[in-house]
PDB file of N, CA and C in Angstrom:
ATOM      1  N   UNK A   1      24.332  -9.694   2.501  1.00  0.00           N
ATOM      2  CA  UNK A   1      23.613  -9.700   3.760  1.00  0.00           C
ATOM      3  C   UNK A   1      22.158 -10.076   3.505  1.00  0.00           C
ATOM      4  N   UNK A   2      21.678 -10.992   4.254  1.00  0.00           N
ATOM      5  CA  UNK A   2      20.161 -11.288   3.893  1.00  0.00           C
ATOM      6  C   UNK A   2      19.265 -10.412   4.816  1.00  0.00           C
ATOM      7  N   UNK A   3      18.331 -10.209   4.361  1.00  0.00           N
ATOM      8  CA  UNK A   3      17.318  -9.250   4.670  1.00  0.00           C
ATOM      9  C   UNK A   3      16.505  -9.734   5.593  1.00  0.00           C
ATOM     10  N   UNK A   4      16.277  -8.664   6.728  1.00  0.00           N
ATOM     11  CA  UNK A   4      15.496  -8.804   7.816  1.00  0.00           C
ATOM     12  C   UNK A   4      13.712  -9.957   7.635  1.00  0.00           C
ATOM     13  N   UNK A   5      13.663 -10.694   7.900  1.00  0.00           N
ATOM     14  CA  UNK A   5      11.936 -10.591   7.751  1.00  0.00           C
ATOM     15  C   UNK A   5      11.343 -11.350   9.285  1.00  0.00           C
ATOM     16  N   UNK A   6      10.047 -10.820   9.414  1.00  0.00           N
ATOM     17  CA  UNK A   6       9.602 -11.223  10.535  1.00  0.00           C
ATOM     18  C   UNK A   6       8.065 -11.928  10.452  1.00  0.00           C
ATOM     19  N   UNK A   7       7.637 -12.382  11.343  1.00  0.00           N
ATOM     20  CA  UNK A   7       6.321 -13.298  11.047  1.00  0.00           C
ATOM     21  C   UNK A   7       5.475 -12.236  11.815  1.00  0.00           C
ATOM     22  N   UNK A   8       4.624 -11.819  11.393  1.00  0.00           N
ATOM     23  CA  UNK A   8       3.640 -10.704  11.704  1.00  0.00           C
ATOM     24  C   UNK A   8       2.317 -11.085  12.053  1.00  0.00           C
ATOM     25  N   UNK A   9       1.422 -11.356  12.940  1.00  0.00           N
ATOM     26  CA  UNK A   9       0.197 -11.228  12.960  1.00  0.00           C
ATOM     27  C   UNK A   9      -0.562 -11.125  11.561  1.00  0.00           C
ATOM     28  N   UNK A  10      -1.869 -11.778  11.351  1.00  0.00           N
ATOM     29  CA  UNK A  10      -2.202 -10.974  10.499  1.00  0.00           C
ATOM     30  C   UNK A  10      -3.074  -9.621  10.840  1.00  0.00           C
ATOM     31  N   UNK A  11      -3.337  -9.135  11.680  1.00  0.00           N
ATOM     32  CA  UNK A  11      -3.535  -7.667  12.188  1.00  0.00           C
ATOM     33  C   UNK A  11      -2.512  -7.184  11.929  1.00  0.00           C
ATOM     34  N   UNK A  12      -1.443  -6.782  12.504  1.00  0.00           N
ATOM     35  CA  UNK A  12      -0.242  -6.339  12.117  1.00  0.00           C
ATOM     36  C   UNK A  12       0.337  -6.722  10.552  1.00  0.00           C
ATOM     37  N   UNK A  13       0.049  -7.373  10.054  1.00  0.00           N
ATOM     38  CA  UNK A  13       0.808  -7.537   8.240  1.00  0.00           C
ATOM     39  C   UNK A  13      -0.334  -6.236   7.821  1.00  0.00           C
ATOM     40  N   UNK A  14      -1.807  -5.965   8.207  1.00  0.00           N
ATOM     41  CA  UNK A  14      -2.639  -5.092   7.132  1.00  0.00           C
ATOM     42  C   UNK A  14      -2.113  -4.084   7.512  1.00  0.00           C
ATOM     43  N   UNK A  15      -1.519  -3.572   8.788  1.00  0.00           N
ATOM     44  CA  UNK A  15      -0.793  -2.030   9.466  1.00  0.00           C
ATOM     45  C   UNK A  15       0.197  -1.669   8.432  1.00  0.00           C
ATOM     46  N   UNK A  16       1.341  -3.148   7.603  1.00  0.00           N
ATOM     47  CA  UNK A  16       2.391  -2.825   6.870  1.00  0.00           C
ATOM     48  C   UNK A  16       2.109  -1.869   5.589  1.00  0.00           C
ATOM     49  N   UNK A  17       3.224  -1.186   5.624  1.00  0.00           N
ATOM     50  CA  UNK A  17       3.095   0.088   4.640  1.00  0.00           C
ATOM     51  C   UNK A  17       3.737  -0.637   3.674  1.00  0.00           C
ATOM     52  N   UNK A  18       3.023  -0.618   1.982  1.00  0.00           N
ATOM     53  CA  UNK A  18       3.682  -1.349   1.217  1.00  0.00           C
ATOM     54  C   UNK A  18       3.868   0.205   0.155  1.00  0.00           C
ATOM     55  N   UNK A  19       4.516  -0.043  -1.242  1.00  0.00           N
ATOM     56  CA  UNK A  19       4.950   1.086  -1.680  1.00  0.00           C
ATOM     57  C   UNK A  19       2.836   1.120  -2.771  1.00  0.00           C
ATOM     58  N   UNK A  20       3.257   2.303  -3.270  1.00  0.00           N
ATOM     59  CA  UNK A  20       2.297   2.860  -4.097  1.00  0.00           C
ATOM     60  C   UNK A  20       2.094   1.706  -5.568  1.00  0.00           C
ATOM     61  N   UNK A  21       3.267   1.291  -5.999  1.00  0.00           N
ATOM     62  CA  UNK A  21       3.083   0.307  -7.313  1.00  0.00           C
ATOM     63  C   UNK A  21       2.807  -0.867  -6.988  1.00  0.00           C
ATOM     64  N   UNK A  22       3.298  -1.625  -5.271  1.00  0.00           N
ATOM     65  CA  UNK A  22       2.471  -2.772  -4.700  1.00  0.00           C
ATOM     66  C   UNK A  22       0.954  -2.573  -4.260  1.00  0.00           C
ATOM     67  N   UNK A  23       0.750  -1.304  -4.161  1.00  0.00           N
ATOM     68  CA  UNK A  23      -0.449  -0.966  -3.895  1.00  0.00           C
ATOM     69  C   UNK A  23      -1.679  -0.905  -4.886  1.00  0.00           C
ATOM     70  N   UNK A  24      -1.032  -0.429  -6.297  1.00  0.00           N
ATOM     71  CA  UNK A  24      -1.785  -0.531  -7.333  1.00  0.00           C
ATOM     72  C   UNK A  24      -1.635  -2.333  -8.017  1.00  0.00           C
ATOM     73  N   UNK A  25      -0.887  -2.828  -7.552  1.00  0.00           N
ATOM     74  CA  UNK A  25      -1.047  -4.258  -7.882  1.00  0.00           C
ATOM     75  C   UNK A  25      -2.504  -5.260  -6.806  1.00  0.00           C
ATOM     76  N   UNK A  26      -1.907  -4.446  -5.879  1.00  0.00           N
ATOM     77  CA  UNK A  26      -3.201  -5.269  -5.164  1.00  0.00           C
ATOM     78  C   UNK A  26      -4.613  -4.871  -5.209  1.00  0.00           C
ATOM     79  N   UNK A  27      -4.828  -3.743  -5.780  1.00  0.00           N
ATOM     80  CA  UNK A  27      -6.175  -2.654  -5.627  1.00  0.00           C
ATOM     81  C   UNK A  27      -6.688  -2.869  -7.141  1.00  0.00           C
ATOM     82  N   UNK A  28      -5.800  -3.319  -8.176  1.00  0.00           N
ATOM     83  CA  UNK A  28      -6.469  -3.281  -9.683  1.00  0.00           C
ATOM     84  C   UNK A  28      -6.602  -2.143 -10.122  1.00  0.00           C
ATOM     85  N   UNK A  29      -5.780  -1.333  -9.462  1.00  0.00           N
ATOM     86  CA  UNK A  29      -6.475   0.714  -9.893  1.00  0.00           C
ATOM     87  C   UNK A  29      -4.817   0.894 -10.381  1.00  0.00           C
ATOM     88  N   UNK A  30      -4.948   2.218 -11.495  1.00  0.00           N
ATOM     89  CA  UNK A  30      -3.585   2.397 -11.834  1.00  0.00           C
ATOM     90  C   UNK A  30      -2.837   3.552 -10.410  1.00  0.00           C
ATOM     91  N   UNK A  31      -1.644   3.068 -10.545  1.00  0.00           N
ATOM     92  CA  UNK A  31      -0.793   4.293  -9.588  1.00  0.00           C
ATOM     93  C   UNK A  31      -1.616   5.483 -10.101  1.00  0.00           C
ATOM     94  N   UNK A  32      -2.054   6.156 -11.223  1.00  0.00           N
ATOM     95  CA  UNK A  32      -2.068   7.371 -10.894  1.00  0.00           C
ATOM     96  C   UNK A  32      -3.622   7.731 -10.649  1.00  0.00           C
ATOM     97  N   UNK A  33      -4.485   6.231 -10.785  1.00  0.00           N
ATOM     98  CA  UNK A  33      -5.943   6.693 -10.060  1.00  0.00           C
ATOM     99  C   UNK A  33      -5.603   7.037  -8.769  1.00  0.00           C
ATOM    100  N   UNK A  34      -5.277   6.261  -8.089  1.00  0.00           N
ATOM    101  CA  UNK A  34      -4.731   5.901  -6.682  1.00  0.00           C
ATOM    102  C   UNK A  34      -3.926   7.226  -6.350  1.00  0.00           C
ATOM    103  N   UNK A  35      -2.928   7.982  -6.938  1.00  0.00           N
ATOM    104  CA  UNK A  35      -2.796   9.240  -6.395  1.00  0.00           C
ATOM    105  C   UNK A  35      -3.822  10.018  -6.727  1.00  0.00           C
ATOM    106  N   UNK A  36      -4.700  10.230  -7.757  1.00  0.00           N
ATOM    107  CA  UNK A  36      -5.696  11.336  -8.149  1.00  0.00           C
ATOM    108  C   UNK A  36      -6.795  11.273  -7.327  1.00  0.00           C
ATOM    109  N   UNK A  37      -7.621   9.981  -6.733  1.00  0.00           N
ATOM    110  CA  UNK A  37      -8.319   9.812  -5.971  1.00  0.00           C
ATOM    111  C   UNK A  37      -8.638   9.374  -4.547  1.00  0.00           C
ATOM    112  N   UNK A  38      -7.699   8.877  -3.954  1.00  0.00           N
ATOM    113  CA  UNK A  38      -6.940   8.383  -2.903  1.00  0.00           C
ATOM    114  C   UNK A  38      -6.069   8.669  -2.106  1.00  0.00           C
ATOM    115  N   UNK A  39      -5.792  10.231  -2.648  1.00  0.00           N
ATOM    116  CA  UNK A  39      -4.573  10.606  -2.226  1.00  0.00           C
ATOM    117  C   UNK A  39      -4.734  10.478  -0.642  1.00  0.00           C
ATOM    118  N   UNK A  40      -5.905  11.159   0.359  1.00  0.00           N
ATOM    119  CA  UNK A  40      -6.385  11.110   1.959  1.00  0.00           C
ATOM    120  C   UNK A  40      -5.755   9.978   2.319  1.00  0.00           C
ATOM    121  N   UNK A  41      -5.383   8.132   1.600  1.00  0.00           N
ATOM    122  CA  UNK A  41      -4.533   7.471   2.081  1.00  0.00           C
ATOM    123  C   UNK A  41      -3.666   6.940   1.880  1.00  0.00           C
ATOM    124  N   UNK A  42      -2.871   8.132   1.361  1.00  0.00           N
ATOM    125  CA  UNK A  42      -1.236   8.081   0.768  1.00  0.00           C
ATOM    126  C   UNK A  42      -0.340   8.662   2.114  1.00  0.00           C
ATOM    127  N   UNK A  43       0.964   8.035   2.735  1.00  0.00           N
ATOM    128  CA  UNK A  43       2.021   8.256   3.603  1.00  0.00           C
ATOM    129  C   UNK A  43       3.132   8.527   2.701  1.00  0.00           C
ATOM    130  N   UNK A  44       3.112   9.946   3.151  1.00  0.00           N
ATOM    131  CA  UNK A  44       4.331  10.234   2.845  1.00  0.00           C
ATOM    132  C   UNK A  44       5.854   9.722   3.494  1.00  0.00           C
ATOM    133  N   UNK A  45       6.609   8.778   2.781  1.00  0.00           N
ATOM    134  CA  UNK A  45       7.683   8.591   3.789  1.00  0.00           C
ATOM    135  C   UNK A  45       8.920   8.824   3.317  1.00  0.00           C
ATOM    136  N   UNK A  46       8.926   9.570   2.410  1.00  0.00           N
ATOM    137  CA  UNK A  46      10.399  10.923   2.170  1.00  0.00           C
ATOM    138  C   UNK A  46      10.412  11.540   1.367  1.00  0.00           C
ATOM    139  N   UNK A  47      10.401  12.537   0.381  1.00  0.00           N
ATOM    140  CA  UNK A  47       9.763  13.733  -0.825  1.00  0.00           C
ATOM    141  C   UNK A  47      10.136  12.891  -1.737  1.00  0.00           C
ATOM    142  N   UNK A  48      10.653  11.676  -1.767  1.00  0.00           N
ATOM    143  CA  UNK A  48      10.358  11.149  -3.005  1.00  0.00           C
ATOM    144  C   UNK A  48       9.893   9.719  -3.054  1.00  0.00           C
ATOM    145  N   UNK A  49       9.569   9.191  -1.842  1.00  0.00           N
ATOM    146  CA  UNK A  49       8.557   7.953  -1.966  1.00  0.00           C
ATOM    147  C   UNK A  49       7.290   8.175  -1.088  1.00  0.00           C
ATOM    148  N   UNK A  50       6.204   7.151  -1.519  1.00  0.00           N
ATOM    149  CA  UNK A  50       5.001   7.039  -1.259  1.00  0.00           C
ATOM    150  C   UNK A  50       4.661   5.790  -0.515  1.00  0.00           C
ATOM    151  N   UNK A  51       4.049   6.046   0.417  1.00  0.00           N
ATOM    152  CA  UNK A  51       3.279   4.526   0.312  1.00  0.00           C
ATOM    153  C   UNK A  51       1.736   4.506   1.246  1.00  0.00           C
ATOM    154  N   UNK A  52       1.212   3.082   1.164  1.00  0.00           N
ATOM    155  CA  UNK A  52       0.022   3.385   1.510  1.00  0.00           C
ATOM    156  C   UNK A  52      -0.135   2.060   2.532  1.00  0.00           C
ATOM    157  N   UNK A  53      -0.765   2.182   3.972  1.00  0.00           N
ATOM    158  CA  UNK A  53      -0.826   0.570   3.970  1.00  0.00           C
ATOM    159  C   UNK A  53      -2.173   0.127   3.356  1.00  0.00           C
ATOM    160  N   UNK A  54      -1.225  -1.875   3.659  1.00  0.00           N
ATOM    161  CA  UNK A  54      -1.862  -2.489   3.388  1.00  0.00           C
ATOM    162  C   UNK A  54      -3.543  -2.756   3.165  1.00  0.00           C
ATOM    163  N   UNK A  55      -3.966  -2.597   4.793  1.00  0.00           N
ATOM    164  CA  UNK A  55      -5.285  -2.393   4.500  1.00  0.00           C
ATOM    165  C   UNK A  55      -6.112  -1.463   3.494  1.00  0.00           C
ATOM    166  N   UNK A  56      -5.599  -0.632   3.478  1.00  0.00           N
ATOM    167  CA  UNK A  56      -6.469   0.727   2.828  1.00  0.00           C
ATOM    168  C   UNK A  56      -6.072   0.199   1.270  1.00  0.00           C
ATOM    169  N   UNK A  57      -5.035  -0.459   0.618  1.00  0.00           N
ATOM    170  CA  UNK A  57      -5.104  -0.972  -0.537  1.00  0.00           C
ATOM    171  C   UNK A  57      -6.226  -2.108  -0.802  1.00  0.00           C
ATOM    172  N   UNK A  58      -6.352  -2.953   0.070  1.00  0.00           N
ATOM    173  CA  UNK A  58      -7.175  -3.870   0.183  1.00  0.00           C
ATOM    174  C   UNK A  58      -8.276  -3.717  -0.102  1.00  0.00           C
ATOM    175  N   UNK A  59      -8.792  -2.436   0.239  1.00  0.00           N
ATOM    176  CA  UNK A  59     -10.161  -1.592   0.349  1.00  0.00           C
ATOM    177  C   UNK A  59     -10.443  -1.230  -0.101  1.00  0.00           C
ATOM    178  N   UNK A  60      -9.669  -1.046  -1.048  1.00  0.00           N
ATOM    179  CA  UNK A  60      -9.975  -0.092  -2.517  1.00  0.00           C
ATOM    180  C   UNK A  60     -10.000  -1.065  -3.717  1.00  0.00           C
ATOM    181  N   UNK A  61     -10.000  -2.144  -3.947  1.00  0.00           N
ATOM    182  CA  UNK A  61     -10.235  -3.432  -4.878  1.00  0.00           C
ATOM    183  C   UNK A  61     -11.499  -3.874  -5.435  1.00  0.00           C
ATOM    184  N   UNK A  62     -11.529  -3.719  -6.185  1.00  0.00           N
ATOM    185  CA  UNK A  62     -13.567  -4.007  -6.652  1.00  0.00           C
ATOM    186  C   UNK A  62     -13.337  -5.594  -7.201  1.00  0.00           C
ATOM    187  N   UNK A  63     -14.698  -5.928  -6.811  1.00  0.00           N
ATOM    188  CA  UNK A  63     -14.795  -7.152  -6.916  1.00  0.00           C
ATOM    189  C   UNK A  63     -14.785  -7.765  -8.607  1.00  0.00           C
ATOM    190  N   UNK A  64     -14.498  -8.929  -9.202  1.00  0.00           N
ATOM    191  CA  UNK A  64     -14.410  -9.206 -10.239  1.00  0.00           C
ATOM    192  C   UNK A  64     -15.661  -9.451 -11.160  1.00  0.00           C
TER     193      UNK A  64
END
């Protein structure tokens, strides 16, 4: 079965909740800075996954 995908705004793509290890890919911070310091924008979305949106990963990226 192929998987749902939809064309999103880009307002709506930064709303998307991506997981915690896409999150530390886009932010340059390790998963566990990102839980130790960041936790205020971590979603919980079931006792055993995490995620954060998009934007707020974005935001947390230091420049090169």
């Amino acid at each position: 079965m192929k998987p749902l995908t939809f064309n999103l705004s880009p307002e709506l793509e930064l709303e998307r909740i991506i997981t915690i290890l896409q999150a530390s890919n886009v932010s340059t911070l390790s998963e566990d800075t990102i839980r130790r310091r960041h936790a205020d924008k971590i979603i919980k979305l079931s006792p055993r996954r995490d995620g954060m949106k998009l934007r707020d990963a974005l935001s947390l990226r230091r420049p090169p």
